[in-house]
Protein backbone atom coordinates (compact mmCIF):
# COMPACT_ATOMS: atom_id res chain seq x y z
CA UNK A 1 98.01 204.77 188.26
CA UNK A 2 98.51 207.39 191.14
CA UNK A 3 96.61 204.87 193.61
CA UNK A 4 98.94 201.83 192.56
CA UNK A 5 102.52 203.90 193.02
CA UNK A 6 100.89 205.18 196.39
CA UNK A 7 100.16 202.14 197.60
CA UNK A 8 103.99 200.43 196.70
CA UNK A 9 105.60 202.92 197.79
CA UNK A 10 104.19 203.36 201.32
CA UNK A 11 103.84 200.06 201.49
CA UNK A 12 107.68 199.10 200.51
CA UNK A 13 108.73 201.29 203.25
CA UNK A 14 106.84 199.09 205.78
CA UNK A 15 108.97 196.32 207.64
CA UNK A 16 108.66 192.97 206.26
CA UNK A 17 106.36 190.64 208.22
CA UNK A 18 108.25 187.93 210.37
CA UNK A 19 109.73 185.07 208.01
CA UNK A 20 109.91 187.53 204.64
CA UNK A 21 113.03 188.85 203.21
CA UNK A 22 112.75 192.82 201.92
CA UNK A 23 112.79 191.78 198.61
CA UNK A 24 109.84 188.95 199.03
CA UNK A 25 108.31 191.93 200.51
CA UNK A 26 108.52 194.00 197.25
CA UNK A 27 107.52 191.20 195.39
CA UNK A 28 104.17 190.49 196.92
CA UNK A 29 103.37 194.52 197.26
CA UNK A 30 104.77 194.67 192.97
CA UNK A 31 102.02 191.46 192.42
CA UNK A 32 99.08 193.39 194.12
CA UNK A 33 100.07 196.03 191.96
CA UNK A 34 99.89 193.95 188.94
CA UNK A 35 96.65 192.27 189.65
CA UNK A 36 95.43 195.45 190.02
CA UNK A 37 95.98 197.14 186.97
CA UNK A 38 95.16 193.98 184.65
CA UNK A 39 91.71 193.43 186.27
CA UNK A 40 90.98 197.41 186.10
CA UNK A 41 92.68 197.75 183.27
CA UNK A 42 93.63 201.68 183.10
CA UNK A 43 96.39 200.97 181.05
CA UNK A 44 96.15 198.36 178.00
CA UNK A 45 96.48 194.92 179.20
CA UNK A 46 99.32 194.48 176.27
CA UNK A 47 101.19 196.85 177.38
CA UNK A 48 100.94 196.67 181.15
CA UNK A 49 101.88 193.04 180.45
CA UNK A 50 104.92 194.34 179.06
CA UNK A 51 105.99 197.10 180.84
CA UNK A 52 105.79 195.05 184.61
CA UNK A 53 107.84 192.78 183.52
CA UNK A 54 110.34 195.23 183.57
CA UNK A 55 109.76 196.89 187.12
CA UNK A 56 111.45 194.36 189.47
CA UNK A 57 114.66 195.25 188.11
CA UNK A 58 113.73 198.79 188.58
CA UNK A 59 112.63 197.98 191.96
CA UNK A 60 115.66 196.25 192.98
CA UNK A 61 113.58 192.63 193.36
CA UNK A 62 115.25 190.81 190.72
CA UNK A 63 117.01 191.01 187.10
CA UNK A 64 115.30 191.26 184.08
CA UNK A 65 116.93 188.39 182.43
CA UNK A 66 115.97 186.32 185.55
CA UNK A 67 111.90 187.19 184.71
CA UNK A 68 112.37 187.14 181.18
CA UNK A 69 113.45 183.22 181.80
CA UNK A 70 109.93 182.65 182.91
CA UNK A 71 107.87 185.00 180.46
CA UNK A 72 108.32 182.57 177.26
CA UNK A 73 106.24 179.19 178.22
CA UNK A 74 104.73 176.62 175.70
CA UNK A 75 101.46 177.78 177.05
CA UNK A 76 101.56 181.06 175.07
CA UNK A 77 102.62 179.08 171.92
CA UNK A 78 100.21 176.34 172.57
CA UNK A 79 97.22 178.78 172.61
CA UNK A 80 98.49 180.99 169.56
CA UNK A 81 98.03 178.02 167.64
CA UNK A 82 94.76 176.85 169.34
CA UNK A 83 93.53 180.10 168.85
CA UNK A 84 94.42 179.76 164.97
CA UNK A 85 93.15 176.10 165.19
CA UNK A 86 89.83 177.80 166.30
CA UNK A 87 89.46 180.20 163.36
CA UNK A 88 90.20 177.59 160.78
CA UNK A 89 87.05 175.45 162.62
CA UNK A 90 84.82 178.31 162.19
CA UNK A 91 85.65 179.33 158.98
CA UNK A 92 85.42 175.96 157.84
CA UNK A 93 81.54 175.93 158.35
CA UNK A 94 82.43 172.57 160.68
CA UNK A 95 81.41 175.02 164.08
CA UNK A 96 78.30 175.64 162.59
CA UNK A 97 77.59 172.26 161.79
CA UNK A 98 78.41 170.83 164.92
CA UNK A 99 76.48 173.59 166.76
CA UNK A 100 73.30 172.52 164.80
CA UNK A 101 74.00 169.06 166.58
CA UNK A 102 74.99 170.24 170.17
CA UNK A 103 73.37 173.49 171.26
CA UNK A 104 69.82 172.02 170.68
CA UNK A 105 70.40 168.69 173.14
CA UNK A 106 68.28 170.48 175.83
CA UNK A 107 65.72 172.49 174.21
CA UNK A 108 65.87 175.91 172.34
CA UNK A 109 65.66 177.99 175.35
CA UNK A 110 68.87 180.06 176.41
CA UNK A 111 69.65 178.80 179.79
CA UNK A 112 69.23 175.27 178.37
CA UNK A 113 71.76 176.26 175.57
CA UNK A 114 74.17 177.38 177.95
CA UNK A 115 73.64 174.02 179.94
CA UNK A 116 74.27 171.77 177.21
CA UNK A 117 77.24 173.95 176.23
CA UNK A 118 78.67 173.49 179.69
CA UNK A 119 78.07 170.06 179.97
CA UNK A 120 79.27 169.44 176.95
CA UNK A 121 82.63 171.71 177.61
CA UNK A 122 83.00 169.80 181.01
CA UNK A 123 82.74 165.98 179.40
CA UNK A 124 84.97 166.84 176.68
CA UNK A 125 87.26 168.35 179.04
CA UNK A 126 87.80 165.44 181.11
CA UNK A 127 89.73 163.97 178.90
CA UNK A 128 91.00 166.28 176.44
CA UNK A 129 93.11 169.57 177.02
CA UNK A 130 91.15 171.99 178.73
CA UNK A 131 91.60 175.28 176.85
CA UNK A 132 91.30 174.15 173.43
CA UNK A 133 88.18 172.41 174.88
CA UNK A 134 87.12 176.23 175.57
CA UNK A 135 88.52 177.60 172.22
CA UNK A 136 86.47 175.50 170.44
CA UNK A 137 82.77 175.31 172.20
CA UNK A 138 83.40 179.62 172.27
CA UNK A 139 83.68 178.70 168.38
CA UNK A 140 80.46 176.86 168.19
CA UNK A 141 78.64 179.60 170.48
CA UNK A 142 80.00 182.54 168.53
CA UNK A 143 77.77 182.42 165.31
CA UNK A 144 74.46 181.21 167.45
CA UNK A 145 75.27 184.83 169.98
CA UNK A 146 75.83 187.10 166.42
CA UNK A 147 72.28 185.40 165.59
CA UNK A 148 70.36 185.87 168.14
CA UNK A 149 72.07 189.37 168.30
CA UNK A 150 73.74 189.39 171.67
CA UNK A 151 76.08 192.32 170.58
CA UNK A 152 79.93 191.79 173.05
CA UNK A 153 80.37 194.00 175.91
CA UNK A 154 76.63 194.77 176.28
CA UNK A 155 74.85 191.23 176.32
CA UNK A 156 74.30 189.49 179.30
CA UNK A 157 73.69 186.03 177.82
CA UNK A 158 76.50 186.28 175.54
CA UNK A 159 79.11 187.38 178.99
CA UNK A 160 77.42 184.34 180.52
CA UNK A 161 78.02 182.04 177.42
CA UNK A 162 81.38 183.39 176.85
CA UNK A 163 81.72 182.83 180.79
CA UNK A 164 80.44 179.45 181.33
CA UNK A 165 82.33 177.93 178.04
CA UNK A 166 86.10 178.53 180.17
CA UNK A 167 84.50 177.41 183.18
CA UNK A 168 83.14 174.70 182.50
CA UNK A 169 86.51 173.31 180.42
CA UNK A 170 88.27 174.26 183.59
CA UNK A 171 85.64 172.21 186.27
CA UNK A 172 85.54 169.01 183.75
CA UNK A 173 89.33 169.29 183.46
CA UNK A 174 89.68 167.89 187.13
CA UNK A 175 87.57 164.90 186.45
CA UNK A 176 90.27 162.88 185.28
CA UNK A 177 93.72 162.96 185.26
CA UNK A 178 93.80 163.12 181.89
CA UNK A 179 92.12 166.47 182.06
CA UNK A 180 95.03 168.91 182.53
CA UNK A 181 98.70 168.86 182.83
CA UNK A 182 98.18 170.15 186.27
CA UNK A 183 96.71 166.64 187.31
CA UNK A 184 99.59 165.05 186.25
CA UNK A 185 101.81 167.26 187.83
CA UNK A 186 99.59 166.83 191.39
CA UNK A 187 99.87 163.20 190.73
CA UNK A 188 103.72 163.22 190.26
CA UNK A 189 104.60 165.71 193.28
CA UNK A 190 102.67 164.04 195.78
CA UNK A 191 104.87 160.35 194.24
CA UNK A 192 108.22 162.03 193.95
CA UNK A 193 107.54 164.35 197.58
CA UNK A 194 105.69 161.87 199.90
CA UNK A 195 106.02 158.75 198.27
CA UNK A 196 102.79 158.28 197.37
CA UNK A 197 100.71 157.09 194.54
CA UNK A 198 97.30 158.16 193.40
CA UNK A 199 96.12 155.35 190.39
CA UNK A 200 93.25 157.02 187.82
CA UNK A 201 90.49 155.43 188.74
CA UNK A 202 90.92 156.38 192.36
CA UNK A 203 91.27 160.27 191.04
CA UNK A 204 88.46 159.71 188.45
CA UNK A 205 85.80 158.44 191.36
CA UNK A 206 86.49 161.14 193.58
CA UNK A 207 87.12 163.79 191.24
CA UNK A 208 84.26 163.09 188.28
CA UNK A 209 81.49 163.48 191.34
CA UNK A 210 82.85 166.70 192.75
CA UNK A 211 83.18 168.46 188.77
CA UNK A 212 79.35 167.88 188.02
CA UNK A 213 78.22 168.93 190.88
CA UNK A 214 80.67 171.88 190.17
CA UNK A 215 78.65 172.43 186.83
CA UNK A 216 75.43 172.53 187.75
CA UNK A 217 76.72 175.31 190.75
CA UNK A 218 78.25 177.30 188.04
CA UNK A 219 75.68 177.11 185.94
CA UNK A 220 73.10 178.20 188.37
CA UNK A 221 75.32 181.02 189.23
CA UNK A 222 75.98 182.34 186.16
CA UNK A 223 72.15 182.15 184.99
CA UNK A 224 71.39 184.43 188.08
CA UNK A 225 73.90 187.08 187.81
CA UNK A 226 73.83 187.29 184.17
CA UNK A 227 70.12 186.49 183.63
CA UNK A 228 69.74 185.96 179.71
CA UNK A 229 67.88 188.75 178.13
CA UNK A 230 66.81 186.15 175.67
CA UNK A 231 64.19 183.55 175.94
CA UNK A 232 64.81 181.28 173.32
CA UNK A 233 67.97 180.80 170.99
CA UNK A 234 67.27 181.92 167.78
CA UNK A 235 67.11 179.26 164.85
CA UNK A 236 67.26 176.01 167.00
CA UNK A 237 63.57 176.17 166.02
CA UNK A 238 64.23 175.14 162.46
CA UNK A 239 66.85 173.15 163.40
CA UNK A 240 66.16 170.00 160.90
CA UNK A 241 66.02 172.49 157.89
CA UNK A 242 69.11 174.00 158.71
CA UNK A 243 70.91 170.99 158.89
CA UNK A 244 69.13 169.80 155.47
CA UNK A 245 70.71 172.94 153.60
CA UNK A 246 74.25 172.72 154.61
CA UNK A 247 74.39 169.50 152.93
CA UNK A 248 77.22 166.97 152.92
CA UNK A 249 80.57 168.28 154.12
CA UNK A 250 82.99 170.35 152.35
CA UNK A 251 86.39 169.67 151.33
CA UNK A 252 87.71 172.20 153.84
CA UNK A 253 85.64 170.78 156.45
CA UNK A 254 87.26 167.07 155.96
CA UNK A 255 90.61 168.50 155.65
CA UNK A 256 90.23 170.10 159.04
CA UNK A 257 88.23 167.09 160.61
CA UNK A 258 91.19 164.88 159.85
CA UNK A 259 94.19 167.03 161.21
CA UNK A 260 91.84 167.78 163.88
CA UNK A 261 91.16 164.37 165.06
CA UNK A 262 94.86 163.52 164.79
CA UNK A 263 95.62 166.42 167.08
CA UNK A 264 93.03 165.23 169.86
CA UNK A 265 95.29 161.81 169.46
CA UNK A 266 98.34 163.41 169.91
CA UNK A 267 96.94 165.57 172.56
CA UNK A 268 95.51 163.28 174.10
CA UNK A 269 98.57 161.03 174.16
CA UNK A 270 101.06 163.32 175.43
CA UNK A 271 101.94 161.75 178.73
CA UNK A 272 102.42 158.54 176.31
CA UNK A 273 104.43 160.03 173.31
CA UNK A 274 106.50 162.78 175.06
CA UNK A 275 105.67 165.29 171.95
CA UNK A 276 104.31 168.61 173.19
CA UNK A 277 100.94 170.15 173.61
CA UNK A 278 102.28 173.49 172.16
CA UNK A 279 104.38 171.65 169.19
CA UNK A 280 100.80 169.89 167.94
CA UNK A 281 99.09 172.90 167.70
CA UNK A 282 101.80 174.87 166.10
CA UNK A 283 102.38 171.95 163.42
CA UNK A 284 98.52 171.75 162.79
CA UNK A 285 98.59 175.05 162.08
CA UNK A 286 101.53 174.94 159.75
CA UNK A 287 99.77 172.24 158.02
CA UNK A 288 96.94 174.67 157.40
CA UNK A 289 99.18 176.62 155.29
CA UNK A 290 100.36 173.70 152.65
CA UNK A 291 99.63 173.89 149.38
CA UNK A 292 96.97 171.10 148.78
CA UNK A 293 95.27 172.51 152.19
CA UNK A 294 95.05 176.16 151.86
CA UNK A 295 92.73 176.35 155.31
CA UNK A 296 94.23 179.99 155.98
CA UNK A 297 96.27 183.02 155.04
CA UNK A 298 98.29 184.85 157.41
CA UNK A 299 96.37 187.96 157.31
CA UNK A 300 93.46 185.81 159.01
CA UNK A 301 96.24 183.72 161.41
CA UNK A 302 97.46 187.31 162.53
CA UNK A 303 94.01 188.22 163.73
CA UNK A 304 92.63 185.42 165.28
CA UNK A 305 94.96 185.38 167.84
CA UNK A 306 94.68 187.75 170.81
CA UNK A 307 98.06 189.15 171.67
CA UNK A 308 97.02 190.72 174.65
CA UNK A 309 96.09 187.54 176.05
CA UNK A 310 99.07 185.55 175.03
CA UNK A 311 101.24 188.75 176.33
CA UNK A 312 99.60 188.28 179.61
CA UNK A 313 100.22 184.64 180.14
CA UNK A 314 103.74 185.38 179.57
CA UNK A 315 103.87 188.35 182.27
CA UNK A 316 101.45 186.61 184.86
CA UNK A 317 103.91 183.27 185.00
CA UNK A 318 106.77 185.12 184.83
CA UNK A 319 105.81 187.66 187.90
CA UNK A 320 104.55 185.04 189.97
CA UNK A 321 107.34 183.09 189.77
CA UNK A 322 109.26 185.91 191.49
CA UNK A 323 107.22 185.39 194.15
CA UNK A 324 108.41 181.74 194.06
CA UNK A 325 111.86 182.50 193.58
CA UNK A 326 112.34 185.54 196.55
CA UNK A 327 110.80 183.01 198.68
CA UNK A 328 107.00 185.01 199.10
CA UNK A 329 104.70 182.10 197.84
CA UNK A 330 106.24 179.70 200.13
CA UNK A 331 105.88 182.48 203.20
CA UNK A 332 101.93 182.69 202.14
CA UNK A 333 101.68 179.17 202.64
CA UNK A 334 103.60 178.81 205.94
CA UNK A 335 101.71 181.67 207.25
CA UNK A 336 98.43 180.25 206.06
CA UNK A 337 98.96 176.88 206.26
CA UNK A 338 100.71 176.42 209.49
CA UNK A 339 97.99 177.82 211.88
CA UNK A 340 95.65 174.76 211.51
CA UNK A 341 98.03 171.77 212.33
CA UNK A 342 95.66 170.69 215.55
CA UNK A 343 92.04 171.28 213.17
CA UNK A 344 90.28 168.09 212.71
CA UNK A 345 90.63 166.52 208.95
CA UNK A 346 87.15 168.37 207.87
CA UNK A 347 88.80 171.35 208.61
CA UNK A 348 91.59 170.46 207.56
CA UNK A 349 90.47 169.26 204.33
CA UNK A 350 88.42 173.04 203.60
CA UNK A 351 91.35 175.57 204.94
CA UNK A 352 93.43 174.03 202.28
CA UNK A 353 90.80 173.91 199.54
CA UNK A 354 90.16 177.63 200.50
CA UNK A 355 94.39 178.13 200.44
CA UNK A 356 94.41 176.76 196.95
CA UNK A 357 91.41 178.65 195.30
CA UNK A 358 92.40 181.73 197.02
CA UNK A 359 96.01 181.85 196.28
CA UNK A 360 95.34 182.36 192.78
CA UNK A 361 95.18 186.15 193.71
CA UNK A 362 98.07 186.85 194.60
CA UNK A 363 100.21 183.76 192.19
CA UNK A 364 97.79 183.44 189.45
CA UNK A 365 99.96 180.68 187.82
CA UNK A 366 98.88 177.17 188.98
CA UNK A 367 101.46 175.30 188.48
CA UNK A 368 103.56 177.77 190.46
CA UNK A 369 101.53 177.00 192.97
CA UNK A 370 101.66 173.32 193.19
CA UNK A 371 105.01 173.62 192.51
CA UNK A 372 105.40 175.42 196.52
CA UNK A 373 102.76 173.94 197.88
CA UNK A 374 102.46 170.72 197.46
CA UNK A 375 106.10 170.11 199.04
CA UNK A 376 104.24 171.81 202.70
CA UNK A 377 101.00 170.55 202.47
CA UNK A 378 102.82 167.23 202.89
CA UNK A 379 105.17 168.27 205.72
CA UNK A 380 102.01 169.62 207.63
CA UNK A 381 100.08 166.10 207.08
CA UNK A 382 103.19 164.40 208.45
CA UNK A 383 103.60 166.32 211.50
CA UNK A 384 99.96 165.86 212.32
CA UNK A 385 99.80 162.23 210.82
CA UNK A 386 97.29 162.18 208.29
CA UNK A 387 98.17 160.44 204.57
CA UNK A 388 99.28 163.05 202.62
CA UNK A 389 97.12 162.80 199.71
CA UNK A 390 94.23 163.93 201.50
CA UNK A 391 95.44 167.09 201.54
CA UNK A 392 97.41 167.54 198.30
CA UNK A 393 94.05 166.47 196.48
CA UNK A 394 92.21 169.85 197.09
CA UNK A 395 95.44 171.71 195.81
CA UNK A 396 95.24 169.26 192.06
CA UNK A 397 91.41 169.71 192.58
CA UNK A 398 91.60 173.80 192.68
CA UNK A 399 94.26 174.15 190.78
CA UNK A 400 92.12 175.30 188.01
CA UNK A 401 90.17 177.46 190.37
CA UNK A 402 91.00 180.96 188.52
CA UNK A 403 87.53 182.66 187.68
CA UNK A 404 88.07 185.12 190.68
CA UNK A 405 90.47 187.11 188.87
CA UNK A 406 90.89 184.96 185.37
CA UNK A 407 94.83 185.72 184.55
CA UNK A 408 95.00 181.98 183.57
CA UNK A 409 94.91 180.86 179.88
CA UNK A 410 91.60 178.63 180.53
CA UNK A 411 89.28 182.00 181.34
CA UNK A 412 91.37 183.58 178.70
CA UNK A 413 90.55 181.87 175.72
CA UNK A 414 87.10 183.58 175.43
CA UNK A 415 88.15 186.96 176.92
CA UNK A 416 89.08 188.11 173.52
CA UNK A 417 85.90 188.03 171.48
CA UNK A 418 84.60 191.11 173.79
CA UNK A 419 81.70 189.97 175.48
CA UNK A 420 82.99 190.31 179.54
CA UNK A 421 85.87 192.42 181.13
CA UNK A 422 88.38 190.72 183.83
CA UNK A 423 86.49 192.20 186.60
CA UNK A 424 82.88 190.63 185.62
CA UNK A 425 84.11 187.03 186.37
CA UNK A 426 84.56 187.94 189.77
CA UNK A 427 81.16 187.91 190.28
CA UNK A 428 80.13 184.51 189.89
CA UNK A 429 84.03 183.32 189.79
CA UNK A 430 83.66 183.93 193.95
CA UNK A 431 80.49 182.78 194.90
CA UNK A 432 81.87 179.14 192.65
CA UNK A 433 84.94 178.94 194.67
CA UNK A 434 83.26 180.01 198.20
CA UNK A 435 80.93 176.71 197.16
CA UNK A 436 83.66 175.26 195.83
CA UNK A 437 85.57 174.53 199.27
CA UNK A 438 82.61 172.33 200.76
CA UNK A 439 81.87 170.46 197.92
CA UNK A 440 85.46 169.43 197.67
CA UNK A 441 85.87 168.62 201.59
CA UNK A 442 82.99 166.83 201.35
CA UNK A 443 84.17 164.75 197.77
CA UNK A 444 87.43 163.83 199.62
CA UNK A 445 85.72 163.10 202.86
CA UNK A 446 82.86 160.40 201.00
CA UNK A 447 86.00 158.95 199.43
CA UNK A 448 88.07 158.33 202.26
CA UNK A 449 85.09 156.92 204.23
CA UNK A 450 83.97 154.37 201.32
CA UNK A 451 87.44 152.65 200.77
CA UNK A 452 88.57 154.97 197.50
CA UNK A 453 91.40 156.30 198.95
């Protein structure tokens, strides 16, 4: 605490850099601060979540009403009922079943576990939602970790499991543009901004390439920093007698499978139907509740859901879009950005894949991001001549790039079972991104040169 309100306040005294108003200033020095506390978490994520909101009134930055507008988003609603959606799966028995089908695709032994996971996670993701993608493979893991006894907070498989699951749903999310909202919004930026379209098999040929190769990184990097202190997973051995016991499926289980699978239509359909991600899940969940379903009480809703995580989403997009709003974000990416007009498009191409991984530390909200920078990214490729949607690609392709510091709801949806703190996704988070910026370059660069784009 005493290091953060040294550092703002010797800081705030400083003169603003060149092109930065004093409050934009106080902004970015009041983010640093933020960041800070939630990844070292000295005070309670809930509550630090709850009390910054209310410091840039205090610090004269903006009003509270103003950041308040921002702290509400369907995101926060959408994964409350995810969340809920997730506990009903489990509790169903349906995880379990499932996992008897999935988790053994590549053998029994724990770094082949975590592989099909991952894969799995980053197929499904492609074309589905990308955190309930995560909420429900952590789902399927959870039972085969209590099992083999990988005990949260002190496991090393069970952090990388409970790692790889969100990372993975993130990579496969930028496969397709049906992967994320954030593709679509890429897609409709770079139309309404520059004028230009982007159809989905162009994104799909360039961007399914670069998100396996993606997986495979990150799942080589996770394996070596958190090497499995298992061998083998246990009970995949007797995998054909487990199966054999749990019988035909339940009543529960076929009540769940059918809202389910209409909620992966509906979710899936969203750009088509205009009905809400957030509104889905919430009705699912209220269907749960109906007499004739009876799937959950409210006692179990209440805890399956981690408020601290949903109370963070809130703060982290309503913070960083002070930084949007006093002008900072779009100063980052002018300072950043501008310096590399005369590089050559290789260059080019990896100073603004770095730019959009990297500026998740100081505005971890992507769509924030895309929001500022998509508009520049397309001024600089004008002024230097290049089509614009070579470079607003690597800002839709790392837009999900948050495992550095994971304030985003994708890394989020597993934080809360316990098995890895904000700070251990650093670790492989940055050597994924630092790999990350060639891979993508070089994606972009193969598609340009074959006739994609």
């Amino acid at each position: 605490m005493i290091i953060v309100v040294v550092f703002y306040v010797i800081c705030s005294h400083i003169t603003p850099p060149n092109g930065l108003t004093e409050t934009g200033w106080k902004a970015l020095l009041l983010m640093i601060c933020c960041v800070y506390t939630w990844v070292t978490e000295f005070i309670p994520i809930g509550i630090s979540s709850c009390f910054l909101l209310m410091l840039p009134a205090f610090l004269q930055i903006d009003s509270t009403s103003n950041v308040l507008v921002n702290f509400g988003i369907t995101t926060m609603f959408f994964v409350m009922g995810a969340l809920i959606i997730a506990k009903v799966f489990i509790d169903t028995g349906l995880g379990y079943r499932i996992s008897l089908y999935i988790t053994p695709l590549l053998g029994p032994k724990s770094k082949m576990v975590l592989l099909s996971l991952m894969l799995c996670g980053g197929l499904i993701s492609s074309v589905l939602v990308d955190i309930p993608t995560a909420i429900i493979l952590a789902g399927i893991a959870l039972p085969i970790l209590k099992e083999s006894g990988c005990e949260p907070g002190k496991s090393k498989y069970g952090k990388a499991v409970m790692m790889g699951i969100p990372i993975a749903a993130a990579l496969g999310g930028i496969a397709t543009p049906a992967g994320s909202g954030l593709n679509i919004l890429t897609i409709n930026l770079l139309n309404n901004v520059a004028g230009v379209n982007i159809t989905f098999a162009q994104w799909t040929l360039i961007g399914a390439p670069i998100a396996l190769v993606l997986l495979f990184v990150a799942w080589f990097v996770i394996c070596l920093i958190y090497k499995p202190e298992i061998e083998t997973v246990k009970g995949l051995d007797d995998i054909k007698k487990k199966r054999a016991e749990l019988g035909p499926m339940s009543k529960n289980e076929k009540k769940f499978l059918v809202i389910f699978i209409c909620v992966m239509v509906l979710w899936f359909t969203q750009s088509m139907t205009g009905i809400e991600t957030a509104f889905v899940s919430l009705l699912a969940v209220s269907i749960f509740f109906l007499p004739g379903f009876d799937l959950i009480n409210w006692e179990t809703a209440r805890d399956a859901v981690s408020w601290e995580s949903v109370l963070l989403m809130g703060s982290a997009n309503a913070l960083a879009m002070v930084l949007s709003t006093q002008g900072t974000a779009e100063w980052i990416s002018n300072s950043i950005l501008g310096t590399v007009s005369g590089a050559s498009l290789a260059v080019l191409l990896m100073v603004v894949t770095a730019f959009g991984i990297f500026s998740h530390l100081l505005v971890p909200v992507a769509n924030a991001v895309l929001a500022v920078c998509v508009p520049i990214v397309v001024v600089l490729a004008g002024s230097i001549g290049v089509n614009p949607l070579y470079l607003v690609l690597p800002l839709g392709f790392t837009a999900s790039a948050v495992f550095i510091i994971p304030l985003d709801p994708i890394p989020l949806t597993t934080y809360g079972y316990g098995y890895w703190k904000l700070s251990e996704m650093a670790k492989p988070g940055l050597i994924i991104s630092l790999i990350w910026i060639p891979v993508c370059a070089v994606g972009i660069l193969l598609g340009r040169a074959i006739g994609i784009i």
